[in-house]
Each structure stands twice: as C-alpha cells, then as structure tokens.
Protein backbone atom coordinates (compact mmCIF):
# COMPACT_ATOMS: atom_id res chain seq x y z
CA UNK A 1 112.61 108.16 111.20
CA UNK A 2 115.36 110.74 111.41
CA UNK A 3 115.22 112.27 114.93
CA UNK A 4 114.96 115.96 115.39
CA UNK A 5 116.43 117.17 118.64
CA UNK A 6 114.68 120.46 118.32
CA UNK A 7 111.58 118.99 118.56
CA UNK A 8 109.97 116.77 121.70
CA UNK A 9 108.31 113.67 119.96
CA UNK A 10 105.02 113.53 121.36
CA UNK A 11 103.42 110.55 119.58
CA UNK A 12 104.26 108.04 117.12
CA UNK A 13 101.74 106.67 115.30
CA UNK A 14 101.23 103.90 112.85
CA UNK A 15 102.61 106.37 109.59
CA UNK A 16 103.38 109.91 111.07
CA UNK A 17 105.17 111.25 113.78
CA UNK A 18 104.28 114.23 116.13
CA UNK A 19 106.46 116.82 117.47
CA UNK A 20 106.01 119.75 119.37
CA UNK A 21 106.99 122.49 117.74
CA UNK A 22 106.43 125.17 120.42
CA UNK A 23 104.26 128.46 120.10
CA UNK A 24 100.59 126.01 120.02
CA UNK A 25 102.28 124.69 116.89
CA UNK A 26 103.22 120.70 116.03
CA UNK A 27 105.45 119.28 113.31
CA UNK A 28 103.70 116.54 111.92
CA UNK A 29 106.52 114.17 110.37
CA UNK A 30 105.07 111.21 107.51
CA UNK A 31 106.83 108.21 107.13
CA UNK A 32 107.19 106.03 104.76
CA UNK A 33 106.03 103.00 106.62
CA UNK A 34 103.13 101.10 105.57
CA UNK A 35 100.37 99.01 107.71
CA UNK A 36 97.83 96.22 106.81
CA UNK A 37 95.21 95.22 109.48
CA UNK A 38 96.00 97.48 112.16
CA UNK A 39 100.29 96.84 112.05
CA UNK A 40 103.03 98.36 110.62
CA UNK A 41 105.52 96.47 108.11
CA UNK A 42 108.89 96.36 108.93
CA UNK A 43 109.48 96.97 105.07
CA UNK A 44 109.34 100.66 104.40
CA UNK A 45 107.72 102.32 100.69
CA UNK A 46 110.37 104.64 99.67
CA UNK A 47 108.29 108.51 99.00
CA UNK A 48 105.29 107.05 100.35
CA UNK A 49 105.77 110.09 103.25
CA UNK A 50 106.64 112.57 100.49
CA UNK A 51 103.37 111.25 98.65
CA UNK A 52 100.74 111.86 101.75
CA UNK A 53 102.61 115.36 102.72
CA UNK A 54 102.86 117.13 98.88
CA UNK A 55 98.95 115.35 98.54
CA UNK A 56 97.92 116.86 101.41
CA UNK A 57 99.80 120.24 101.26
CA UNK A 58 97.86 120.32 97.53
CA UNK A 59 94.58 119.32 98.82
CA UNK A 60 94.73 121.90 101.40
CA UNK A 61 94.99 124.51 98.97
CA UNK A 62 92.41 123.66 96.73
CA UNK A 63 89.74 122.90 99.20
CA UNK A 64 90.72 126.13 101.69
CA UNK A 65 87.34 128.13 100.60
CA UNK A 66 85.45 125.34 102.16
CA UNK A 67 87.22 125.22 105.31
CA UNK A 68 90.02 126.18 107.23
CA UNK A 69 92.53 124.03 107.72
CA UNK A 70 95.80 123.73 110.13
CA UNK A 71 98.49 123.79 107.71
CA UNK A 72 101.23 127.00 108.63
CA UNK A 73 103.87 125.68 106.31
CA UNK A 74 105.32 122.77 104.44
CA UNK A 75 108.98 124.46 103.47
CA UNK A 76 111.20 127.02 104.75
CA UNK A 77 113.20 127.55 107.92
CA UNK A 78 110.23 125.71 110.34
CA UNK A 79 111.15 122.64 108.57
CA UNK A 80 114.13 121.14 108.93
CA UNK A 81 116.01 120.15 106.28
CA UNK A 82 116.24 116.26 107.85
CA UNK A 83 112.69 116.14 106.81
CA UNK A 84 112.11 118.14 104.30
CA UNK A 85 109.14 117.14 101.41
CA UNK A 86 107.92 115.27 104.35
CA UNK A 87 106.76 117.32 107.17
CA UNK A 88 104.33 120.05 107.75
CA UNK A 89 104.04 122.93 110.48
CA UNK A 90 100.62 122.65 111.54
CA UNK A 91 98.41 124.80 113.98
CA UNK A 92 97.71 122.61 117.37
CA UNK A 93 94.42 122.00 117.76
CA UNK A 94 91.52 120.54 119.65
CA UNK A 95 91.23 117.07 117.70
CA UNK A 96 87.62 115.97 117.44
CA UNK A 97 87.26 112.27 118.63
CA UNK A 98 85.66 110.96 115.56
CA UNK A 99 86.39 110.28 111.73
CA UNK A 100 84.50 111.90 109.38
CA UNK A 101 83.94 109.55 106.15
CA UNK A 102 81.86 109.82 103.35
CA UNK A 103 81.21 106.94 100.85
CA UNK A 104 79.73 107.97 97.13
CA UNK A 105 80.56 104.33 95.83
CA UNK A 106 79.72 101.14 97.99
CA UNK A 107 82.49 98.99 98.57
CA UNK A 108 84.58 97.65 101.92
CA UNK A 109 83.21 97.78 105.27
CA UNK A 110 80.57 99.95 103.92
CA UNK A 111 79.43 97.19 101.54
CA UNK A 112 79.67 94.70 103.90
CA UNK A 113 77.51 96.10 106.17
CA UNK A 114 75.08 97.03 103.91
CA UNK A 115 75.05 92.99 102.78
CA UNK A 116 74.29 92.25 106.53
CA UNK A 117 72.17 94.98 107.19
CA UNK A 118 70.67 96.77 104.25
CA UNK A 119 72.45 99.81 105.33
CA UNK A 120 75.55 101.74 106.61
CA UNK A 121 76.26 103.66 109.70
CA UNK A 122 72.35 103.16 110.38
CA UNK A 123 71.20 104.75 106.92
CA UNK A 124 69.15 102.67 104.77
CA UNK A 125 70.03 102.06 101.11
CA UNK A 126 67.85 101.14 98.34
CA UNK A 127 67.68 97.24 97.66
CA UNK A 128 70.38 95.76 94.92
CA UNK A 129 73.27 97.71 95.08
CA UNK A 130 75.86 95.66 93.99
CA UNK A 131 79.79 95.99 95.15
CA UNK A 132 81.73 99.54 94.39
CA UNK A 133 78.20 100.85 92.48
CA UNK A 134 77.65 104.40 92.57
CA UNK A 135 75.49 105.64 95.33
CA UNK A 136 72.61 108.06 94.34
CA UNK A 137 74.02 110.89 96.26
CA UNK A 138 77.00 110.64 98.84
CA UNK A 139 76.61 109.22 102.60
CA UNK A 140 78.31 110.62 105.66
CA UNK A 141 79.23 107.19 107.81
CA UNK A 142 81.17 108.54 110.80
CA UNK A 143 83.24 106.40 112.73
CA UNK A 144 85.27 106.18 116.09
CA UNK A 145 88.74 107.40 116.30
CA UNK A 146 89.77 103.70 117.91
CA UNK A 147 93.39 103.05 119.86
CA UNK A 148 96.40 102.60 118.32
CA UNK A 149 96.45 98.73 117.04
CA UNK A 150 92.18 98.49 117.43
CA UNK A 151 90.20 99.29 114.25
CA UNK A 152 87.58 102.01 114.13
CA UNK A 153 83.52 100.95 114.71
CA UNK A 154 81.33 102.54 112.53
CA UNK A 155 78.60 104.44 113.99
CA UNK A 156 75.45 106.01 113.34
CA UNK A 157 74.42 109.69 113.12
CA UNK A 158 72.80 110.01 116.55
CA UNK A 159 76.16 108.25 118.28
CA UNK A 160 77.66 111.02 116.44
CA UNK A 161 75.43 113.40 117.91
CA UNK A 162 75.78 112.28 121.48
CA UNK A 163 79.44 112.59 120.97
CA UNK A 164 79.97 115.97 119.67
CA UNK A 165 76.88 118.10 119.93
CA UNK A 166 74.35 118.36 117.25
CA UNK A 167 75.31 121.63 116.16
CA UNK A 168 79.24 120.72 115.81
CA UNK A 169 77.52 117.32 114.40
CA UNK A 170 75.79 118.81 111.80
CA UNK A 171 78.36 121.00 110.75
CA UNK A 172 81.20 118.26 110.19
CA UNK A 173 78.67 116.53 108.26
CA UNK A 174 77.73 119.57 105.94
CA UNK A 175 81.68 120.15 105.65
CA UNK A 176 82.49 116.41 105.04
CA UNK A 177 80.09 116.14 102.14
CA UNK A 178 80.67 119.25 100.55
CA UNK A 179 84.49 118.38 100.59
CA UNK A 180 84.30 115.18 99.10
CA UNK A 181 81.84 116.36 96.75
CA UNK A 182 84.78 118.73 95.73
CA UNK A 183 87.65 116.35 95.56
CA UNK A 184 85.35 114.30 93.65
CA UNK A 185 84.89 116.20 91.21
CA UNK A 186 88.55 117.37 90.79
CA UNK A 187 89.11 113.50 90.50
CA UNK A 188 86.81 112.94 88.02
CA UNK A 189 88.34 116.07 85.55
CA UNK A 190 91.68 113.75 85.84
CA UNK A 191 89.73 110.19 85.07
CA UNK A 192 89.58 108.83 88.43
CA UNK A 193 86.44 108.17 90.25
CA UNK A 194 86.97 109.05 94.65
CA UNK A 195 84.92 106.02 95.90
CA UNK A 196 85.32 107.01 99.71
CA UNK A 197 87.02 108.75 102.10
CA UNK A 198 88.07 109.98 105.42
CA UNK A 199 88.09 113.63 107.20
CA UNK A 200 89.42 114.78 110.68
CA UNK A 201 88.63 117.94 112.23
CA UNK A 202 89.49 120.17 114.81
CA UNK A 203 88.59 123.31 116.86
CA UNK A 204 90.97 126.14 116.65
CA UNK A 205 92.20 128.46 119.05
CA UNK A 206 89.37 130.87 118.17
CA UNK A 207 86.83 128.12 118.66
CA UNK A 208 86.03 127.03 114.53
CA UNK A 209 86.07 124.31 112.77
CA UNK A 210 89.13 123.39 111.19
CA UNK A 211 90.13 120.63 108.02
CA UNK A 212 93.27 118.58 110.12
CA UNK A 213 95.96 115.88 109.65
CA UNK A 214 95.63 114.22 106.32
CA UNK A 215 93.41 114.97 103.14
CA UNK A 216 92.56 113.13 100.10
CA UNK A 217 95.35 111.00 100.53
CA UNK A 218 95.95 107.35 99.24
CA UNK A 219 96.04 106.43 102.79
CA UNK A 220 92.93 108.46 103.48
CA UNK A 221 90.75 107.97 99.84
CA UNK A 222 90.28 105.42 97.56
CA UNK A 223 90.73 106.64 94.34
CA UNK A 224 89.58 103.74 90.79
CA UNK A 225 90.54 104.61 87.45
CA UNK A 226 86.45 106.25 85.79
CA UNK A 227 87.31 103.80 82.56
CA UNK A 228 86.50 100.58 82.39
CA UNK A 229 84.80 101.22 85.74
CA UNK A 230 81.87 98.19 85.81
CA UNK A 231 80.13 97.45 89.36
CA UNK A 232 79.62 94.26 90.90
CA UNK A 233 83.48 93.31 91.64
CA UNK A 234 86.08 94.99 94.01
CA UNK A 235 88.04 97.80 91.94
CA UNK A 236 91.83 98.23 91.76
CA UNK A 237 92.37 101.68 94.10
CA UNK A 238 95.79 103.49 94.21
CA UNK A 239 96.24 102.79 97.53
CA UNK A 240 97.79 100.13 99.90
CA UNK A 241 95.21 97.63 98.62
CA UNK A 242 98.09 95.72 96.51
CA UNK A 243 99.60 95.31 100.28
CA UNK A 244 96.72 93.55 102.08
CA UNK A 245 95.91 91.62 98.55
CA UNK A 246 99.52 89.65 98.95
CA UNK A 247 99.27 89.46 102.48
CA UNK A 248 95.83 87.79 102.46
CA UNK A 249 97.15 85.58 99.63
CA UNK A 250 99.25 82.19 99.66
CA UNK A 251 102.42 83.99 98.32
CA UNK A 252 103.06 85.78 102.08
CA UNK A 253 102.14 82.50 104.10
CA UNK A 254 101.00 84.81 106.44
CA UNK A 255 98.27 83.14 109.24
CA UNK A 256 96.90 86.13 110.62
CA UNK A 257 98.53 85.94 113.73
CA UNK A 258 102.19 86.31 113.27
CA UNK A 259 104.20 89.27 113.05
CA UNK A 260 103.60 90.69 109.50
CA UNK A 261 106.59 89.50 107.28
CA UNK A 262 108.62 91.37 105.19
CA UNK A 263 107.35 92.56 101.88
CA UNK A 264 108.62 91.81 98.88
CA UNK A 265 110.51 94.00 96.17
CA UNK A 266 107.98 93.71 93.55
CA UNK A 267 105.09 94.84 95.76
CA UNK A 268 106.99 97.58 97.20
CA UNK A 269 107.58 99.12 93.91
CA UNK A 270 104.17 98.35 92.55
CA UNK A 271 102.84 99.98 95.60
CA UNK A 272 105.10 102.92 95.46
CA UNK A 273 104.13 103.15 91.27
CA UNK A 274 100.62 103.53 93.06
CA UNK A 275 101.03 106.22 95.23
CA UNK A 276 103.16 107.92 92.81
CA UNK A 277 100.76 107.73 89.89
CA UNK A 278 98.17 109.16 92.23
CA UNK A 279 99.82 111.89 93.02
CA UNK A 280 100.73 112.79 89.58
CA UNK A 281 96.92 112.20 88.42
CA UNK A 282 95.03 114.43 90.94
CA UNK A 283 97.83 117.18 90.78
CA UNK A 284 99.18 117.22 87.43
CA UNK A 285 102.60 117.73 89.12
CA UNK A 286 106.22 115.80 89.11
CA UNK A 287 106.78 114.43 92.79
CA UNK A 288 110.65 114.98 91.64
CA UNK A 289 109.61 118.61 91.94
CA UNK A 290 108.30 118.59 95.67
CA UNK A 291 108.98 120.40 97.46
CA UNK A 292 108.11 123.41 95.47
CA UNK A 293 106.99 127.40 96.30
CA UNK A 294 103.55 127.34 97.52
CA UNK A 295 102.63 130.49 94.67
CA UNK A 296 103.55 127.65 92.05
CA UNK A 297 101.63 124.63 93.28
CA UNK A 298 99.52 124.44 89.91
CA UNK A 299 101.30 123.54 86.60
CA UNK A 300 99.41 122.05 82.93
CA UNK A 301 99.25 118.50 83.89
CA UNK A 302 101.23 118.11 80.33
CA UNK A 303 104.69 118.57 82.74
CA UNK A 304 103.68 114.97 83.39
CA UNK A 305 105.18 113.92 80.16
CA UNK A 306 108.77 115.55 81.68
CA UNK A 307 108.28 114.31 84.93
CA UNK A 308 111.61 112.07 86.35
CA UNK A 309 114.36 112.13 88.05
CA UNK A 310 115.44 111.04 91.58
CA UNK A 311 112.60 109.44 93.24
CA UNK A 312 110.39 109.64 90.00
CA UNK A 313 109.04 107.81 87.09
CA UNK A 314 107.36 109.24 83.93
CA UNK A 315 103.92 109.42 83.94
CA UNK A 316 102.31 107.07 80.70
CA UNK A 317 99.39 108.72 80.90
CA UNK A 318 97.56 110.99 78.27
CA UNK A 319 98.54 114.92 78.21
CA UNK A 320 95.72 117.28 79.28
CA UNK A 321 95.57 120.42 80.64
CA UNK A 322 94.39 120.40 84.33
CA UNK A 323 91.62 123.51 85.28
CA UNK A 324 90.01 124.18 88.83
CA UNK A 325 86.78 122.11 89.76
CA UNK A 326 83.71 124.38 90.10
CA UNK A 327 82.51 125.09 93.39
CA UNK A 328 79.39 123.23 93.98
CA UNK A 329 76.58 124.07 96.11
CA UNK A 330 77.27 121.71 99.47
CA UNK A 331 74.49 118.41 99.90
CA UNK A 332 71.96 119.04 102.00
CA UNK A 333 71.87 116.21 104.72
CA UNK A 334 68.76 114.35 105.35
C-alpha cells in the first residue's frame, strides 16, 4: 500500500487500511489483497480495492433512506490522489463489537450448523432444507467481531442482547433485515440472487445508529447468478470463493498449515473477472469510469455494452435498463 504521510496509519487490517484523518474523521484505504481462512495472500487482485470502495460508495447511496451511514467523501481534495478510486473519508465512529449478518438462502457456516443443529445462531428452521435453498423469510445470525487472524463465532440473539442492549439490539436487527431485504431486491432486478451477508454499525457523534465500513460488497455478500439457480449443491458466488476452491484443492498442495502460497495467474484473473462482473451487474456502471461525480452515480445499465478500457473488460451480459428497487416495508423480527 502506498503510504500517505499526511495521514497516521492507525490499523492495518487483513484488506483495508486506517488512517486518521483528523477533525473525528478516518481515511479508510482498500487494498487489493486477498485472504482465505483467516490470512492474507502474498499475491495481490489488481482493482479488487477499487471494486469494494466504488461498491460500497454505490451501496451507500442507494440504501441512505434506511440508515445513515459514515461516508463524507470518496473524491476530491480529502483524498489523495495516491489513492484515489480506492479510499473513502469516513465519519469516526463508535464501532459496535458485533457483525450484523443476515442469511435469506442457507449455505456455509449457516448450513452447516443447521446440519448439526437444526438451526442457526439459535433459531430453529423447518426440517429438509437442503444446501443454498431459499429461506421462507430472511434470518438475522449475528456474530462476534473476532481478532485479527481468529474467525468470528456465531451467536444467538440473547448473546446479542447481553452485548449491546436490547434496545440497540433490536434496532440493528430491524436495520439489518430491512437492508438486505433492499439490496436483495436490487440484486434480483439485475438477475442475481444475495444469498447472505454482513453489516457493521456504529454510533455517531450525536448518539444514532449509523451503516459503517463495507456494504454489499463481494467481500461482504454472496451474490449467485437467479438462472439456473437449483438447491441442494454449493452455488458459484462472485466472490473470493474461486480462491479458497484452489487452495483447498490438489492444484495448490497447500496442507493447511503452511504459509499460503502464491496464487496463480489464471485464478487471479478469474477472480478479478468476478469482482468486476459484480460490480458491473448490481450497478450497471463501467469500473473504467470510477471514480466518477457523486450527482452521476446512476447510468442505463446498457453503458455496459461500452464499458473498457484500462482496468476493464466488456461486460457479455444482456442490455437492460437498470430502475430503483421499491422501498419495502422492513421484516418484522420474531
């Protein structure tokens, strides 16, 4: 990562890098480095960081009637130019000490525990659901906010409470189901289906709630293609899950133990055409375009037939025009 002398590094985590920014604001920096199993490759994704930032910066915008969220700008003179298409001034808040994730297809951990248990984060699930079904309505299935290098532990609603309050409880779940029942739905206008994903909150300066760090990202959702979609096998996602498949698999000759080794050319650039094609999907814009004025973050997802350039493929996917989800009344929790 490119150092900014400006700006005190604060933490480095596993993709992004923090920076104080001064004035209770923090430059939030993503990488394009890519981890499996809790560790970072050596082998970077080239616009993997522009990816999560111009995802995030869109999601932010299209979801800001639900909830506040930190972002102060993503362009302009309070970036510098260093990182530019990669970096966002954020508000600094009080992060909340959980993970907020909602499931609305069964797969993963999730469906692993319900094999074991018959249920997930301590809700039970009807009998028979087979791997990355549909769930009758959405689940909120918090988690802890582990260590760096230690995975996150699922727990149930009532750790949840314990940890943050039941009030602040119930209102990240109410916010974390009506968001993903949102994104959802945006997802499903562009042929993709959002199986699960990941919020984090904060508390603001004037005490509220507030949407924080990453949203609807591949790193944070998993995102399957709606056709062809069959349950009872483990979907394709545009994601990292190409990664950990070759890793797992005889090709890397990795044992689990070892430092991870380097990653070949032909999965980085399948993994980049991943996180690419997301973000042309759910957007309907050119990533050879981002960084781009804020007023003009919305274009006819036809530009995707256009789309090239430095850093950029063309999209092969059909031309449609791209409209705004409906609101939808949030899910009441039970």
């Amino acid at each position: 990562m490119t150092p900014l002398p400006r700006h005190p590094k604060l933490v480095t985590g596993k993709v992004r890098d923090l920076y104080d920014a001064g004035d209770d604001r923090l430059l939030i920096v993503a990488s394009d480095r890519i981890s499996a199993f809790e560790r970072v490759f050596a082998t970077p994704v080239p616009d993997k960081g522009r990816v999560l930032t111009a995802m995030s910066v869109f999601w932010f915008g299209e979801l800001a009637d639900v909830l506040p969220n930190h972002l102060v700008a993503c362009d302009g003179p309070a970036i510098p130019d260093t990182v530019r298409g990669r970096a966002m001034l954020v508000e600094r808040l009080e992060m909340l000490p959980v993970e907020a994730v909602v499931r609305g297809h069964l797969t993963g951990r999730g469906y692993a525990d319900y094999r074991r248990d018959g249920a997930v984060c301590g809700l039970e699930l009807p009998r028979g659901i087979t791997e990355s079904a549909r769930l009758p309505e959405p689940i909120f299935t918090p988690s802890t906010k582990a260590r760096p290098g230690e995975p996150d532990e699922n727990i149930d609603f009532g750790t949840f409470v314990s940890i943050l309050g039941r009030a602040l409880a119930e209102e990240v779940r109410e916010a974390s189901l009506e968001l993903y029942r949102r994104g959802a739905a945006r997802a499903a206008e562009q042929g993709l289906l959002l199986a699960d994903t990941k919020f984090e909150f904060g508390i603001g300066k004037h005490g509220g709630l507030v949407l924080a760090d990453e949203v609807l990202t591949p790193d944070s959702a998993r995102y399957w293609l709606a056709d062809g979609h069959r349950p009872g096998r483990p979907r394709p996602s545009f994601d990292k899950q190409h990664v950990r498949d070759w890793l797992v698999g005889p090709a890397s000759g990795w044992d689990c133990v070892s430092q991870l080794p380097p990653l070949p050319p032909e999965v980085v650039t399948a993994t980049r055409d991943r996180y690419i094609e997301a973000y042309h999907r759910i957007t309907g814009l050119c990533l050879a375009d981002w960084p781009r004025d804020p007023a003009d973050l919305r274009q006819p997802a036809s530009r995707l037939g256009q789309c090239g350039g430095t850093g950029d493929r063309r999209d092969p996917h059909g031309d449609h025009d791209v409209h705004r989800a409906r609101r939808t009344p949030a899910l009441q929790p039970r």
